[in-house]
N, C-alpha and C. Protein backbone atom coordinates (compact mmCIF):
# COMPACT_ATOMS: atom_id res chain seq x y z
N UNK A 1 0.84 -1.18 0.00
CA UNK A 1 0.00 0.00 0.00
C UNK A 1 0.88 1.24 0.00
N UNK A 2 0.57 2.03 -0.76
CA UNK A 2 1.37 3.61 -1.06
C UNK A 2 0.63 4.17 -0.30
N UNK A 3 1.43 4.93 0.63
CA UNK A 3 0.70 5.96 1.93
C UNK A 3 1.45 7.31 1.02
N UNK A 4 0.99 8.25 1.54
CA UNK A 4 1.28 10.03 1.02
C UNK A 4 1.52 10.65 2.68
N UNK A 5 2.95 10.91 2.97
CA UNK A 5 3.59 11.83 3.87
C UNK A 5 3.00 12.77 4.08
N UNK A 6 2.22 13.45 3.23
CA UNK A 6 1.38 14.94 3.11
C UNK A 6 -0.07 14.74 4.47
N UNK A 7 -0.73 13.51 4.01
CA UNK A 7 -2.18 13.46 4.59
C UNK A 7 -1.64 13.29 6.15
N UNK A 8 -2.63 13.14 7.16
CA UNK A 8 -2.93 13.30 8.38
C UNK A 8 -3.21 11.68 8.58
N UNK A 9 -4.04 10.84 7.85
CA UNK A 9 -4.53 9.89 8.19
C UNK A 9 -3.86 8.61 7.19
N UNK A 10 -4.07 7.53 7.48
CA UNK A 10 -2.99 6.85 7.29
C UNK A 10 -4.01 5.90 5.94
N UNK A 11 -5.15 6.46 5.52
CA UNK A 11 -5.84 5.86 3.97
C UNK A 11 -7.17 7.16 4.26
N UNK A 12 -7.77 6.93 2.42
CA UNK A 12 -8.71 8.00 2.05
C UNK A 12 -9.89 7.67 3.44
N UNK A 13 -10.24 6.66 3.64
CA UNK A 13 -11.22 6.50 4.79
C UNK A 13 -10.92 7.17 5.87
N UNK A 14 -9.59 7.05 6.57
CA UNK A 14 -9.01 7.43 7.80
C UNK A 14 -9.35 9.07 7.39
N UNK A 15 -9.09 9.42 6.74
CA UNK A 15 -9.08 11.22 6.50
C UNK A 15 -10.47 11.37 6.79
N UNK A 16 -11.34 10.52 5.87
CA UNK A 16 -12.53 10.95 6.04
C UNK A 16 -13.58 10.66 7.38
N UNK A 17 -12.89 10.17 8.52
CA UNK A 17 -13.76 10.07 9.81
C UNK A 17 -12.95 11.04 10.01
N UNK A 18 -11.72 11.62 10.03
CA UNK A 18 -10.99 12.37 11.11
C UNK A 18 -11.67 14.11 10.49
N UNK A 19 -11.79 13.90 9.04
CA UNK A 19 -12.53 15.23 8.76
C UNK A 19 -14.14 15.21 9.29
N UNK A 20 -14.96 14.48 9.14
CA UNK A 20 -16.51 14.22 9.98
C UNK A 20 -16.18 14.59 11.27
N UNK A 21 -15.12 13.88 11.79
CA UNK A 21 -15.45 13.76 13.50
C UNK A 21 -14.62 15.54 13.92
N UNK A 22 -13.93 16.03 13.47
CA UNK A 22 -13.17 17.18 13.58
C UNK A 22 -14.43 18.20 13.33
N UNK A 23 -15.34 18.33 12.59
CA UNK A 23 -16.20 18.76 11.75
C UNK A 23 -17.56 18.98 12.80
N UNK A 24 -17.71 17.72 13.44
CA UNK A 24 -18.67 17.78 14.85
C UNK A 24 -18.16 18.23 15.86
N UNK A 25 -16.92 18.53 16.04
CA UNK A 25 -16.26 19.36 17.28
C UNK A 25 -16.68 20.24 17.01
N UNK A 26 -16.14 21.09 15.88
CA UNK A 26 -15.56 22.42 15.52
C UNK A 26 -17.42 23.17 15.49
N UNK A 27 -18.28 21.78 15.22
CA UNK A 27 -19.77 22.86 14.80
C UNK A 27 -20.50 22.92 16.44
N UNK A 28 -19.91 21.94 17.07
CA UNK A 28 -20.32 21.40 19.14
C UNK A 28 -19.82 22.62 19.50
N UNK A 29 -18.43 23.13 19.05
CA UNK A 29 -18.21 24.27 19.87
C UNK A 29 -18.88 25.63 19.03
N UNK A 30 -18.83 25.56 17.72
CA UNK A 30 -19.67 26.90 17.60
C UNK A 30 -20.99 27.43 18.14
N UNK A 31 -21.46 25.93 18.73
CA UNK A 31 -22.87 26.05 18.86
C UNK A 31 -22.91 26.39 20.17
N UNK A 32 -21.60 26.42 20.83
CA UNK A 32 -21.67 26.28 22.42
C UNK A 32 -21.09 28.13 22.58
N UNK A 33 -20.40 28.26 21.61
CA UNK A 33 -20.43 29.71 21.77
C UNK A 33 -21.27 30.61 21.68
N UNK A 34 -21.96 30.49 20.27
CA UNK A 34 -23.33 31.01 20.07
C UNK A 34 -24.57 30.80 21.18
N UNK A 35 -24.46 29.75 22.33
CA UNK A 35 -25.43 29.55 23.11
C UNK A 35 -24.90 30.59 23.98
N UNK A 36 -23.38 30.39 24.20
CA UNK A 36 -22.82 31.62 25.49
C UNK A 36 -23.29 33.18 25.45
N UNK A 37 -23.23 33.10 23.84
CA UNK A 37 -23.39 35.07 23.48
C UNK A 37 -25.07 35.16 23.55
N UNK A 38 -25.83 34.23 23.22
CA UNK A 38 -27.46 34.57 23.14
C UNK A 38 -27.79 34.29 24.86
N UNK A 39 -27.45 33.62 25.66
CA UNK A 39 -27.67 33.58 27.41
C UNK A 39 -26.95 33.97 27.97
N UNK A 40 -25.52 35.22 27.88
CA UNK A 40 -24.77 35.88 28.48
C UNK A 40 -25.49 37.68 28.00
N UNK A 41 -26.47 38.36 28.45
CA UNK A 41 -26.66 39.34 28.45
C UNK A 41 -25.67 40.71 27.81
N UNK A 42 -25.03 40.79 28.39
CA UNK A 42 -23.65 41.58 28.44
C UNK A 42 -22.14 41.06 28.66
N UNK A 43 -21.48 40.85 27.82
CA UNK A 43 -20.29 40.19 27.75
C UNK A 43 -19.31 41.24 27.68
N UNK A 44 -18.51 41.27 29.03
CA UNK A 44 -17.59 41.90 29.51
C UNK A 44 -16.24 41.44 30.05
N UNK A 45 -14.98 41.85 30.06
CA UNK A 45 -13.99 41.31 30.15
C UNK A 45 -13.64 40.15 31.30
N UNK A 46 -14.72 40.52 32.23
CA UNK A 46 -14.98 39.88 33.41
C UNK A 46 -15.78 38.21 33.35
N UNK A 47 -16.65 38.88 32.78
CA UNK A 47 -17.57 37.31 32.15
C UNK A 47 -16.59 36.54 31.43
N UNK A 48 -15.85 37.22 30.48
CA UNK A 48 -15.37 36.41 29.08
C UNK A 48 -14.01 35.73 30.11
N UNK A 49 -13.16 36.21 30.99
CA UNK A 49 -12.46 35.67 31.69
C UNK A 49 -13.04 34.40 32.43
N UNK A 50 -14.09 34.66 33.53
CA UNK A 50 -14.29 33.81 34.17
C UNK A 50 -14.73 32.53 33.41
N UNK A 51 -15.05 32.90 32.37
CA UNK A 51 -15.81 31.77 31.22
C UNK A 51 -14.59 30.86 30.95
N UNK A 52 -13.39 31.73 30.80
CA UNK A 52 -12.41 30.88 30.29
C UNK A 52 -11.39 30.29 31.58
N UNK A 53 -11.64 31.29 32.52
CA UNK A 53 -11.50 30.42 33.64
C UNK A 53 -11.36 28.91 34.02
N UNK A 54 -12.48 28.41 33.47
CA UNK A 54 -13.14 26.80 33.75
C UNK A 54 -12.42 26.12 33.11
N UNK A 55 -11.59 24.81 33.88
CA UNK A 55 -10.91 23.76 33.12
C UNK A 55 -11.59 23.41 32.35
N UNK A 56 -12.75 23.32 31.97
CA UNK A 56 -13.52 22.08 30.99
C UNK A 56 -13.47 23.11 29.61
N UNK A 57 -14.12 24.42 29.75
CA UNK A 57 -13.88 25.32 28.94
C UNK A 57 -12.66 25.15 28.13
N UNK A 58 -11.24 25.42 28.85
CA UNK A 58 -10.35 25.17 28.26
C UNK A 58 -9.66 23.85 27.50
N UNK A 59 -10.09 22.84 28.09
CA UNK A 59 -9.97 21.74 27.36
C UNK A 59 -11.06 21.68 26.08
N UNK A 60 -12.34 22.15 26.09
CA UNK A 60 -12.74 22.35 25.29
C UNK A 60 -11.91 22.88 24.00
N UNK A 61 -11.28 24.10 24.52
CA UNK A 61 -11.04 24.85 23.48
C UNK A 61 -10.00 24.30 22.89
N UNK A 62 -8.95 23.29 23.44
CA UNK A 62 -8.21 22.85 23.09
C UNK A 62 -8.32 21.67 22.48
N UNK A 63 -9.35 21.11 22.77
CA UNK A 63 -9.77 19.97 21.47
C UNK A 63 -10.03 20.35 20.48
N UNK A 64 -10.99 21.57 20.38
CA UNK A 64 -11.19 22.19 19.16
C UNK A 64 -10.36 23.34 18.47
N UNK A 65 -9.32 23.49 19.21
CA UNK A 65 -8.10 24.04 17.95
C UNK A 65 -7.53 22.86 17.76
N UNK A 66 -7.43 21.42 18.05
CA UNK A 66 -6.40 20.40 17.58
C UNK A 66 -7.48 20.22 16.53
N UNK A 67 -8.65 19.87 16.49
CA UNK A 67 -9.98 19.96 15.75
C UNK A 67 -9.36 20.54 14.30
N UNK A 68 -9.29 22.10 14.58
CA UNK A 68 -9.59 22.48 13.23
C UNK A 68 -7.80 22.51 12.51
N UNK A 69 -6.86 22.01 13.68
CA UNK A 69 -5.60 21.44 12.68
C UNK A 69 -5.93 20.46 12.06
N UNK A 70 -6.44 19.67 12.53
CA UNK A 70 -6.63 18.34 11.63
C UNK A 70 -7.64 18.57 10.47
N UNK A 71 -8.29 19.46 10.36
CA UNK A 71 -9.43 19.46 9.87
C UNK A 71 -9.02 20.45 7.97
N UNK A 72 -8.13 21.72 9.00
CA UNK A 72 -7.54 21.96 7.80
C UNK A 72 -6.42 21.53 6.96
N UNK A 73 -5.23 20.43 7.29
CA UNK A 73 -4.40 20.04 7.63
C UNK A 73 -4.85 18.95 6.25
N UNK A 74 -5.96 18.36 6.53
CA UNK A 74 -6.33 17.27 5.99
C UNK A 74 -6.90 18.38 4.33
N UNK A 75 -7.63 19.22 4.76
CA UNK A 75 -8.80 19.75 3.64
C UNK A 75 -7.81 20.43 2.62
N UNK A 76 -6.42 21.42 2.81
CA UNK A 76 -5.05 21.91 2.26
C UNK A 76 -4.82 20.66 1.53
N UNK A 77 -4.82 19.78 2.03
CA UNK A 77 -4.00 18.68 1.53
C UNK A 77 -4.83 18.37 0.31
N UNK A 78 -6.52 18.08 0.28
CA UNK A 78 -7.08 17.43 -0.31
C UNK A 78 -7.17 18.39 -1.59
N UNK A 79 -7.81 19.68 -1.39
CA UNK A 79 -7.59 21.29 -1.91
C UNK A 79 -6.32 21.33 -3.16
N UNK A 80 -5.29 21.28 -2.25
CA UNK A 80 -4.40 21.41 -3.04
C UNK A 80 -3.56 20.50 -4.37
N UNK A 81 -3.59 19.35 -3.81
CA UNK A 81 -3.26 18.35 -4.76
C UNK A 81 -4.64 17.92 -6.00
N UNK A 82 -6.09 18.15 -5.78
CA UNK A 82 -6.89 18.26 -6.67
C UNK A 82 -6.50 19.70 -7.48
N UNK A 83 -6.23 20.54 -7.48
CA UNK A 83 -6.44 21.98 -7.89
C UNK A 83 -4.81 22.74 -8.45
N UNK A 84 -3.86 22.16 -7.51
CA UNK A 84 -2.29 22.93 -7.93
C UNK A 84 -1.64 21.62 -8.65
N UNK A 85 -1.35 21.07 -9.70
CA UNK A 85 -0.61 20.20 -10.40
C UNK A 85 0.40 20.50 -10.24
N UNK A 86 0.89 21.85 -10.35
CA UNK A 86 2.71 21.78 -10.18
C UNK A 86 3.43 21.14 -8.90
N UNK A 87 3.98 20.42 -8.85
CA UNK A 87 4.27 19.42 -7.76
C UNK A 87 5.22 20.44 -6.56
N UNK A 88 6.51 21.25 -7.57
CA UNK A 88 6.67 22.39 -6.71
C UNK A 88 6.05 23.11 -5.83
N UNK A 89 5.06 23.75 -6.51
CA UNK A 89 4.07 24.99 -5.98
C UNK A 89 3.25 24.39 -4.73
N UNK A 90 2.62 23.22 -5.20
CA UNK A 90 2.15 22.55 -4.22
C UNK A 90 2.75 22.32 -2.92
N UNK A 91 3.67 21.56 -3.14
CA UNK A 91 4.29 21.82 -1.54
C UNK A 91 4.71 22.27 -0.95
N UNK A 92 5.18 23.86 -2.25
CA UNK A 92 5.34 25.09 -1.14
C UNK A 92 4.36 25.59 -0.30
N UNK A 93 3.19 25.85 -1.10
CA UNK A 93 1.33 25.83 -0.15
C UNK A 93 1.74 24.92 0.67
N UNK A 94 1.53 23.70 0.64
CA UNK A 94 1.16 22.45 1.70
C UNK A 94 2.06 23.43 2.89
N UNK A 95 3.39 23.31 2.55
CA UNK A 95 4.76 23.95 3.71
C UNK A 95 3.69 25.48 4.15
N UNK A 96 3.91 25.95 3.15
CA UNK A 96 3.87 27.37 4.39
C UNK A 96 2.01 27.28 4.76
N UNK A 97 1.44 26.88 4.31
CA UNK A 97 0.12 26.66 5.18
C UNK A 97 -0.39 26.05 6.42
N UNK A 98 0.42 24.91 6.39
CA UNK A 98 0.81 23.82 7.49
C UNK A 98 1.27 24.70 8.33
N UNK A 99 2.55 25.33 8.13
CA UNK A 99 3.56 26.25 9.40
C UNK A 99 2.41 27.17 9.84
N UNK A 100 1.33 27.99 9.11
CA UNK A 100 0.86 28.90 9.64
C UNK A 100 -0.14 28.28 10.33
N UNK A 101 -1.03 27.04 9.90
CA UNK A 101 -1.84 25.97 10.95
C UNK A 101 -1.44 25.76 11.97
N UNK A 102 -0.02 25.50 12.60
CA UNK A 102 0.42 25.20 13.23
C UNK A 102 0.97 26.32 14.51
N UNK A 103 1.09 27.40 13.68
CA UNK A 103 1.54 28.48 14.66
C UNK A 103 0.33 28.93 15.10
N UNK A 104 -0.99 28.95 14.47
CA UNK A 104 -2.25 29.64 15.32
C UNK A 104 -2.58 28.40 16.18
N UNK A 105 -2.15 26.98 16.34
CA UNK A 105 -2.45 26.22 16.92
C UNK A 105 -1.94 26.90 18.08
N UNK A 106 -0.20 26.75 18.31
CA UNK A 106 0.79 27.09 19.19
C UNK A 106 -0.12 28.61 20.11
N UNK A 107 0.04 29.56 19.10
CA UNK A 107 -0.74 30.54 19.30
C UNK A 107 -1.85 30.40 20.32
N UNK A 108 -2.63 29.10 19.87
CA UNK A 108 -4.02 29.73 20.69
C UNK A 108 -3.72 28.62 22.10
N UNK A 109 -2.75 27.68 22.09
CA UNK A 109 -2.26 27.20 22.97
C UNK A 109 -1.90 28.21 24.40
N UNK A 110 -0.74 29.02 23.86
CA UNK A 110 -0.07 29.79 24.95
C UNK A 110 -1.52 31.10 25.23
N UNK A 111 -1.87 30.90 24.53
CA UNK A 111 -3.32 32.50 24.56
C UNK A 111 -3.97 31.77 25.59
N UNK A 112 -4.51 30.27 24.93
CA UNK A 112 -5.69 29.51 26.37
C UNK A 112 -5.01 29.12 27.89
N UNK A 113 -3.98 28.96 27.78
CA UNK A 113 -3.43 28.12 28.90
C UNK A 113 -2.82 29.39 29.61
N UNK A 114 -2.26 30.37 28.84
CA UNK A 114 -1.01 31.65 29.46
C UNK A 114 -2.69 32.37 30.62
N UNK A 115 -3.93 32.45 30.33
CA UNK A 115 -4.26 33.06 30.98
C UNK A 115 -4.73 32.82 32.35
């Protein structure tokens, strides 16, 4: 079996639960935010802290930025090799898209946990 270094998942199936199941995080937490802003009256630096306060909160949030690495990680990959033929060009995208996936990961890492 020929595996591709590029993908996340280790065959076309594997990509495609890890994009579904990434896909139900990422819409669990939009929906959980959107519930916060429509039953939080006034959202103030105070609320939005204590909100993030909560271990579960933050693990939340941290499943769902590993969520949407995998999610874009996988979709770049799929995106790009249907659409950029030049084999060059391509994995310059794949490279510097990945690095920047990866740094808003890092990013929202030290942002959730630093506070």
């Amino acid at each position: 079996m020929v595996t591709n270094a590029a993908t996340l998942g280790r065959s076309g199936v594997h990509d495609f639960i890890l994009i579904r199941a990434s896909a139900i995080i990422l819409t669990a937490y939009a929906l959980f935010m959107v519930g916060f802003f429509l039953s939080t009256p006034q959202v103030t630096y105070t609320v939005w802290v204590n909100l993030f306060a909560q271990t579960w909160v933050k693990v939340f949030t941290l499943i769902t930025l590993l969520s949407l690495l995998v999610h874009a990680w996988i979709g770049l990959w799929q995106v790009l090799t249907d659409y950029v033929k030049a084999v060059a060009v391509r994995i310059f995208l794949q490279f510097v898209l990945n690095v920047a996936a990866l740094a808003y990961l890092v990013t929202g890492i030290v942002v959730l946990w630093g506070v």
